[in-house]
C-alpha atoms as a PDB file:
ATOM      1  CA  UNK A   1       0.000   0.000   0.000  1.00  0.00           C
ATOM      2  CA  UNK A   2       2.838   2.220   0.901  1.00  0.00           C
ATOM      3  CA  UNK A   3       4.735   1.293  -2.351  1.00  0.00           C
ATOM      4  CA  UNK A   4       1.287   2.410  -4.883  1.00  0.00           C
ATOM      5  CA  UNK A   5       1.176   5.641  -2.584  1.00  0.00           C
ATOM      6  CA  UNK A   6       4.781   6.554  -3.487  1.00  0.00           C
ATOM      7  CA  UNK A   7       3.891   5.744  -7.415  1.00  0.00           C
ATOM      8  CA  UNK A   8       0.704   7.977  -7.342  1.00  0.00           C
ATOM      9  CA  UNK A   9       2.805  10.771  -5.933  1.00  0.00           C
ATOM     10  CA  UNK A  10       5.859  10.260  -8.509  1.00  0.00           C
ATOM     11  CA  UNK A  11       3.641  10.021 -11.026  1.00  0.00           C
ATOM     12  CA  UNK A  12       2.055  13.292 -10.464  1.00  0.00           C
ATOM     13  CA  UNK A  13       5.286  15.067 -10.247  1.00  0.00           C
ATOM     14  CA  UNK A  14       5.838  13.824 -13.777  1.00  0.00           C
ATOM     15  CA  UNK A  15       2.750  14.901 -15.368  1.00  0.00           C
ATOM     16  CA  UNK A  16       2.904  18.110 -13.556  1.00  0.00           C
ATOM     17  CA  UNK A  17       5.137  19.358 -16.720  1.00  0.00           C
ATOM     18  CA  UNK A  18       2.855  21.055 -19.191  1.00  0.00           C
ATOM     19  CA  UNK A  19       1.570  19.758 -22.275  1.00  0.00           C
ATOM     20  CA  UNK A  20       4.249  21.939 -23.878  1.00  0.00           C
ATOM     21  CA  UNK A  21       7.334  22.151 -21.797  1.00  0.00           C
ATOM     22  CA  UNK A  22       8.632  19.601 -24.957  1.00  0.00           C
ATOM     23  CA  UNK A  23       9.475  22.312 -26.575  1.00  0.00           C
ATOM     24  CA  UNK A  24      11.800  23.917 -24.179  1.00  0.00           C
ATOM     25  CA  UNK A  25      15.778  23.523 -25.219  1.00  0.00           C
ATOM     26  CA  UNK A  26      14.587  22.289 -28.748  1.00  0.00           C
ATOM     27  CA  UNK A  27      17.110  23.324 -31.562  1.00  0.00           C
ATOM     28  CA  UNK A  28      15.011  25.755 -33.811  1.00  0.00           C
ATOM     29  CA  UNK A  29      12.677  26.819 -31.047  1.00  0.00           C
ATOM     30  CA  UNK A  30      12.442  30.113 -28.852  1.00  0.00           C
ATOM     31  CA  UNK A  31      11.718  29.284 -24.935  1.00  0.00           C
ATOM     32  CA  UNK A  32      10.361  31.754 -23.160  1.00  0.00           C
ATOM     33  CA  UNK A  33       9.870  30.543 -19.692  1.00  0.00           C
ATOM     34  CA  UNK A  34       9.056  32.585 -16.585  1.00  0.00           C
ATOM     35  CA  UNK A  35       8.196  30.926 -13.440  1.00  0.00           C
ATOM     36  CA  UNK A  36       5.799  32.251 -10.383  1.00  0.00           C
ATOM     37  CA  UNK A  37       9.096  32.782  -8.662  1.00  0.00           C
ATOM     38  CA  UNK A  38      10.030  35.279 -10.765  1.00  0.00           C
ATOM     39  CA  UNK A  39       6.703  36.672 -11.141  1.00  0.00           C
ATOM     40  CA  UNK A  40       6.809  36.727  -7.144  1.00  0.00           C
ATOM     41  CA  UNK A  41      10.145  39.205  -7.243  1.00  0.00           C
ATOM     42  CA  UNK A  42       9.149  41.272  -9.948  1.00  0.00           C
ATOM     43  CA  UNK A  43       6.188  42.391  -8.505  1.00  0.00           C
ATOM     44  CA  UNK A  44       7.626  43.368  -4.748  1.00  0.00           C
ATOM     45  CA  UNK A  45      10.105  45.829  -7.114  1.00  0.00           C
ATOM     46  CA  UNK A  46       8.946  49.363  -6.027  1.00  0.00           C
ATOM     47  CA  UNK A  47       8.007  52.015  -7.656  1.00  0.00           C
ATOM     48  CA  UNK A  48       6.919  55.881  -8.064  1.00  0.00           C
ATOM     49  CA  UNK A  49       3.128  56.152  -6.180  1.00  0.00           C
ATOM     50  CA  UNK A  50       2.342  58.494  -9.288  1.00  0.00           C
ATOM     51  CA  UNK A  51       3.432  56.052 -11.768  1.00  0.00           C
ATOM     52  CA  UNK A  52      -0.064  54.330 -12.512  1.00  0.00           C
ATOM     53  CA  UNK A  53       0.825  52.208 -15.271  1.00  0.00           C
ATOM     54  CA  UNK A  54       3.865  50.777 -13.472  1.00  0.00           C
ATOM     55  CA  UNK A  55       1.945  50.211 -10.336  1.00  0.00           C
ATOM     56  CA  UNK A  56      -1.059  48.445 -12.673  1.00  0.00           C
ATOM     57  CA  UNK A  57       1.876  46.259 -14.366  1.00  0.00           C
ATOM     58  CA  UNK A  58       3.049  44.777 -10.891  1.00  0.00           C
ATOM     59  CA  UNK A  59      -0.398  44.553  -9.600  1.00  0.00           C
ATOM     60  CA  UNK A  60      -0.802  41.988 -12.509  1.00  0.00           C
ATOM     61  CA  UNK A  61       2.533  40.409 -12.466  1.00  0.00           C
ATOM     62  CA  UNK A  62       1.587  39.195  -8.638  1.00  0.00           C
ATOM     63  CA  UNK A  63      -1.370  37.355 -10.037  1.00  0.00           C
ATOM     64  CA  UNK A  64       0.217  35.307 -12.423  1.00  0.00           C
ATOM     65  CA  UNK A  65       1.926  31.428 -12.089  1.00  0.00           C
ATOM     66  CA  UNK A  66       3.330  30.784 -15.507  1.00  0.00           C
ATOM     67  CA  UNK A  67       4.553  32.407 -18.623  1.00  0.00           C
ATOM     68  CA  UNK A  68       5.733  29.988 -21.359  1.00  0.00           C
ATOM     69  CA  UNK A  69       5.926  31.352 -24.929  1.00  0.00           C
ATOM     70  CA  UNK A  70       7.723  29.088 -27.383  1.00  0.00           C
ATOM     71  CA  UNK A  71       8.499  30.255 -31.216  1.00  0.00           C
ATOM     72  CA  UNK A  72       9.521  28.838 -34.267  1.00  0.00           C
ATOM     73  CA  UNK A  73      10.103  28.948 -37.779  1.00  0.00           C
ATOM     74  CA  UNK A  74      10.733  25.794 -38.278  1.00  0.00           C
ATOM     75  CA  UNK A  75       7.681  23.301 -40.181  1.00  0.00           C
ATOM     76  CA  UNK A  76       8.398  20.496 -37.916  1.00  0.00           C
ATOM     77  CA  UNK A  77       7.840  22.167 -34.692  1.00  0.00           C
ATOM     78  CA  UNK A  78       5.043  24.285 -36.276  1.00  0.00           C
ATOM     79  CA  UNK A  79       3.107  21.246 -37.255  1.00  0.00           C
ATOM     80  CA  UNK A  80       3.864  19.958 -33.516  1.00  0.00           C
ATOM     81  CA  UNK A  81       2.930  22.353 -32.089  1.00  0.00           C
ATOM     82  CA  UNK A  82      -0.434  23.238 -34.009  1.00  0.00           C
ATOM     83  CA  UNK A  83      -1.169  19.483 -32.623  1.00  0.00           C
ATOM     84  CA  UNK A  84      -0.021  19.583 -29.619  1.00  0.00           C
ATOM     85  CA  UNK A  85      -1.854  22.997 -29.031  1.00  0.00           C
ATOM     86  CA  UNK A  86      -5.022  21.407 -30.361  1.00  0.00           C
ATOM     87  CA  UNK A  87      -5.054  18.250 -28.139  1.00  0.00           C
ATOM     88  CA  UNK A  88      -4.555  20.339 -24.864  1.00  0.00           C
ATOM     89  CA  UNK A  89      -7.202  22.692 -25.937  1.00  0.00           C
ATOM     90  CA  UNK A  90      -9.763  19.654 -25.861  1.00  0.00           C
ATOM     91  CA  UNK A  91      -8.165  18.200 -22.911  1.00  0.00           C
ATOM     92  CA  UNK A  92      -8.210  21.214 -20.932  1.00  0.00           C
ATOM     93  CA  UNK A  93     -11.160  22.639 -21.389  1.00  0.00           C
ATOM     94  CA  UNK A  94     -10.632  25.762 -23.153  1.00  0.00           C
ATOM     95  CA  UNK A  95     -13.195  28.411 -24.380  1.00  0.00           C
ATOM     96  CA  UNK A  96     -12.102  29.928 -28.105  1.00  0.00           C
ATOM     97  CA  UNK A  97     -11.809  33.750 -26.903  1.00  0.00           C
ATOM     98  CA  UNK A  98     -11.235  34.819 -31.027  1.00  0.00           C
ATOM     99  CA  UNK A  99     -10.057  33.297 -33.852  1.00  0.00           C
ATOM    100  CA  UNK A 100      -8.809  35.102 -36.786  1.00  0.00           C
ATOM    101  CA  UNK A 101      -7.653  33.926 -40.601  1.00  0.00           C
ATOM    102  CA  UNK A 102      -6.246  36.301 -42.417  1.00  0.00           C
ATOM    103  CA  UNK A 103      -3.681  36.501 -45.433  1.00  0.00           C
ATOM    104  CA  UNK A 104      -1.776  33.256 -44.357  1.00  0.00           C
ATOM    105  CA  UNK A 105      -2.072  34.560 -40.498  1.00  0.00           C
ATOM    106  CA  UNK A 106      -3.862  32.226 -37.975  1.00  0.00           C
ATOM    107  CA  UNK A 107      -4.236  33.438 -34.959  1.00  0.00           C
ATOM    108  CA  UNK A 108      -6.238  31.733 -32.358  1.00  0.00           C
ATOM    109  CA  UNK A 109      -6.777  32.695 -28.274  1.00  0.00           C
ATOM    110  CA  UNK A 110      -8.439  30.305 -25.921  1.00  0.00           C
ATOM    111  CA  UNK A 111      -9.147  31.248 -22.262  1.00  0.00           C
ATOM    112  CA  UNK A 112     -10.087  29.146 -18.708  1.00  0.00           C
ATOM    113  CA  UNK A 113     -12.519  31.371 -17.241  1.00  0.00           C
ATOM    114  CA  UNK A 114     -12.080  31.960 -13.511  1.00  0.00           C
ATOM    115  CA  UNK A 115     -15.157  33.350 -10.943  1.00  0.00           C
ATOM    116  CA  UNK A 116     -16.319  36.198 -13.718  1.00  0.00           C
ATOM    117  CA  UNK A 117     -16.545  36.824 -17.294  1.00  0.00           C
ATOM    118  CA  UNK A 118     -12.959  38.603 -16.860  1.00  0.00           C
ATOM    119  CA  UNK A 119     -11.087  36.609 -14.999  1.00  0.00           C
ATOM    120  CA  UNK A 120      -8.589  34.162 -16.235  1.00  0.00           C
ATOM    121  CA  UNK A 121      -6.979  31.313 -15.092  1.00  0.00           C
ATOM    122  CA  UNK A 122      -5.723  30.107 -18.460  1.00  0.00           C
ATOM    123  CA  UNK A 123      -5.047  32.136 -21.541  1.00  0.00           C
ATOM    124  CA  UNK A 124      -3.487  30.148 -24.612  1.00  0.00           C
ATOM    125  CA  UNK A 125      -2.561  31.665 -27.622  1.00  0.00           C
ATOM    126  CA  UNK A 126      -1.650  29.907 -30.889  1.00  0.00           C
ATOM    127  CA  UNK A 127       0.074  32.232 -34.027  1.00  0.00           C
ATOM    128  CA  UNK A 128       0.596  30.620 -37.449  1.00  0.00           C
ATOM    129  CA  UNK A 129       2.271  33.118 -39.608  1.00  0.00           C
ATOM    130  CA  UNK A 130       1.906  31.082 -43.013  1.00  0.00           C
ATOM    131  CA  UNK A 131       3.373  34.671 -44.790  1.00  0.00           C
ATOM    132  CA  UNK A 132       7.368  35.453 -45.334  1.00  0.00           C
ATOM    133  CA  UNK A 133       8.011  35.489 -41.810  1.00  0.00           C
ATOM    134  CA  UNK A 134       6.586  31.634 -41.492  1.00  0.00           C
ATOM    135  CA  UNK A 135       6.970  31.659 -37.599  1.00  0.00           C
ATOM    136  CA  UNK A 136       4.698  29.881 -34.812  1.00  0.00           C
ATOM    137  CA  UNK A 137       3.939  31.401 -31.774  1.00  0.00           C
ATOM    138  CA  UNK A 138       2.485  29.399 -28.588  1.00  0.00           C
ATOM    139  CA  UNK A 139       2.014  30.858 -25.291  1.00  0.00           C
ATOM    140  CA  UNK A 140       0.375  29.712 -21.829  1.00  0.00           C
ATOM    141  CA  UNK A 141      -0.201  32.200 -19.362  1.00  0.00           C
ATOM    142  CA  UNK A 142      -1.739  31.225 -16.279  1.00  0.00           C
ATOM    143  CA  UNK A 143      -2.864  32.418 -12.820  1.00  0.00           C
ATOM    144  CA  UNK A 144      -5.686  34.325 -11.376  1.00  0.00           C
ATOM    145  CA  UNK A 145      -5.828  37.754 -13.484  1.00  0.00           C
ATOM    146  CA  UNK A 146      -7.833  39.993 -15.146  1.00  0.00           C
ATOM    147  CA  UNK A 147      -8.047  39.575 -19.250  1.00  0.00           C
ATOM    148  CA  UNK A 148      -8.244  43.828 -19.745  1.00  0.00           C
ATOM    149  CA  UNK A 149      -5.068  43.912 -18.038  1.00  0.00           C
ATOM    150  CA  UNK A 150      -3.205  41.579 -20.151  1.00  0.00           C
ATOM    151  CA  UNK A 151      -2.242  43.891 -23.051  1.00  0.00           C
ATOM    152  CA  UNK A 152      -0.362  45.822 -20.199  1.00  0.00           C
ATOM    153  CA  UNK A 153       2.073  42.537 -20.142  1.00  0.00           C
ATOM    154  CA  UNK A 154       2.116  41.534 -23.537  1.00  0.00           C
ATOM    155  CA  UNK A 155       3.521  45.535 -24.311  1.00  0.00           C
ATOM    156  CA  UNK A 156       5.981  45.650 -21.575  1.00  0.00           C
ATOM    157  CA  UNK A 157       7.330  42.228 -21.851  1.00  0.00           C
ATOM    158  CA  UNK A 158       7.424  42.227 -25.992  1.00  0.00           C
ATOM    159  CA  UNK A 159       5.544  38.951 -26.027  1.00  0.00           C
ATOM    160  CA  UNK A 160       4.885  37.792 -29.767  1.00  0.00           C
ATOM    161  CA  UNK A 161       1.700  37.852 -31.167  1.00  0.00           C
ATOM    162  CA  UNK A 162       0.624  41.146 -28.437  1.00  0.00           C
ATOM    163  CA  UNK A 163      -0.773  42.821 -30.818  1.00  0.00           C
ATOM    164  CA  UNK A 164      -3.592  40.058 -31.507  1.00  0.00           C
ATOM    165  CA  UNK A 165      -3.488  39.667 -27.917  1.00  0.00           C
ATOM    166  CA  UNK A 166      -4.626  43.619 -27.175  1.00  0.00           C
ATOM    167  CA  UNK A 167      -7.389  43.223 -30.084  1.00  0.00           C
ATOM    168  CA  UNK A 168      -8.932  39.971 -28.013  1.00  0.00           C
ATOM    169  CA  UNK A 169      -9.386  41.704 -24.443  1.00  0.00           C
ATOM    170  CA  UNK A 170     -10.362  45.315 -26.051  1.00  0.00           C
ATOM    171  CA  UNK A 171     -13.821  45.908 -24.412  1.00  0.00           C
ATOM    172  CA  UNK A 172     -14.124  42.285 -23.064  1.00  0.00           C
ATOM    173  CA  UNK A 173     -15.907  42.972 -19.918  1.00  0.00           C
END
């Protein structure tokens, strides 16, 4: 009995990883990785009182667990990650937040709602640039945060895709 408790508890330290930490170190892919840690130190930085936008980024950074953005131009890891993006969306229970298709461009946001239409607990956010640039962008965010103050990240951290990102949570109440 002792011995199966030990393997259930292994076990979930193992699939604790994401679906997407795979990625990370790849040759030909981009790992962006920040950790609640971070996320932890960043936000007890301090600031200028009168600096509101500042003080509104570290109020958000203190929500959040996880950052992972992984890019690529490469067709192998673009068509793995389309798939593996795909199978954690139905695994996970993801709402599509917006979906766009245009000129070669795929963009696609799902979110885990948390207690209110605005809350978040899980944004995921899948770019297929099919024009000259050809790159893939996936990114999980997650935590307990707002979705109008995630364009305030995406700008001050230079995360890919933030422009499709800002268009999403405009006027999302």
């Amino acid at each position: 009995m002792i011995l199966t408790i030990i393997l259930a508890l292994v076990s979930n330290v193992f699939f604790a990883q994401s679906a997407f930490d795979k990625f990370d170190g790849q040759d030909g892919v981009t790992s962006i990785i920040v950790n609640k840690k971070m996320f932890q130190m960043m936000g007890s930085v301090k600031v200028d009182a009168n600096d509101k936008e500042t003080q509104q980024y570290l109020n958000l950074i203190r929500k959040l667990d996880n950052l992972k953005v992984f890019t690529t131009s490469s067709d192998k890891f673009s068509a793995d990650m389309k798939l593996s993006a795909e199978k954690y969306i139905k695994s996970a229970g993801l709402e599509e937040l917006m979906r766009v298709n245009d000129n070669g461009k795929y963009v696609r946001i799902m979110v885990k709602s948390g207690t209110n239409n605005s809350q978040v607990k899980e944004l995921l956010m899948f770019i297929e640039d099919g024009t000259k640039q050809n790159e893939t962008v996936l990114m999980s965010l997650t935590g307990d945060f707002d979705l109008n103050e995630i364009s305030i990240l995406t700008d001050k951290m230079k995360i890919p895709g933030a422009a499709d990102l800002k268009k999403a949570t405009k006027g999302r109440k």
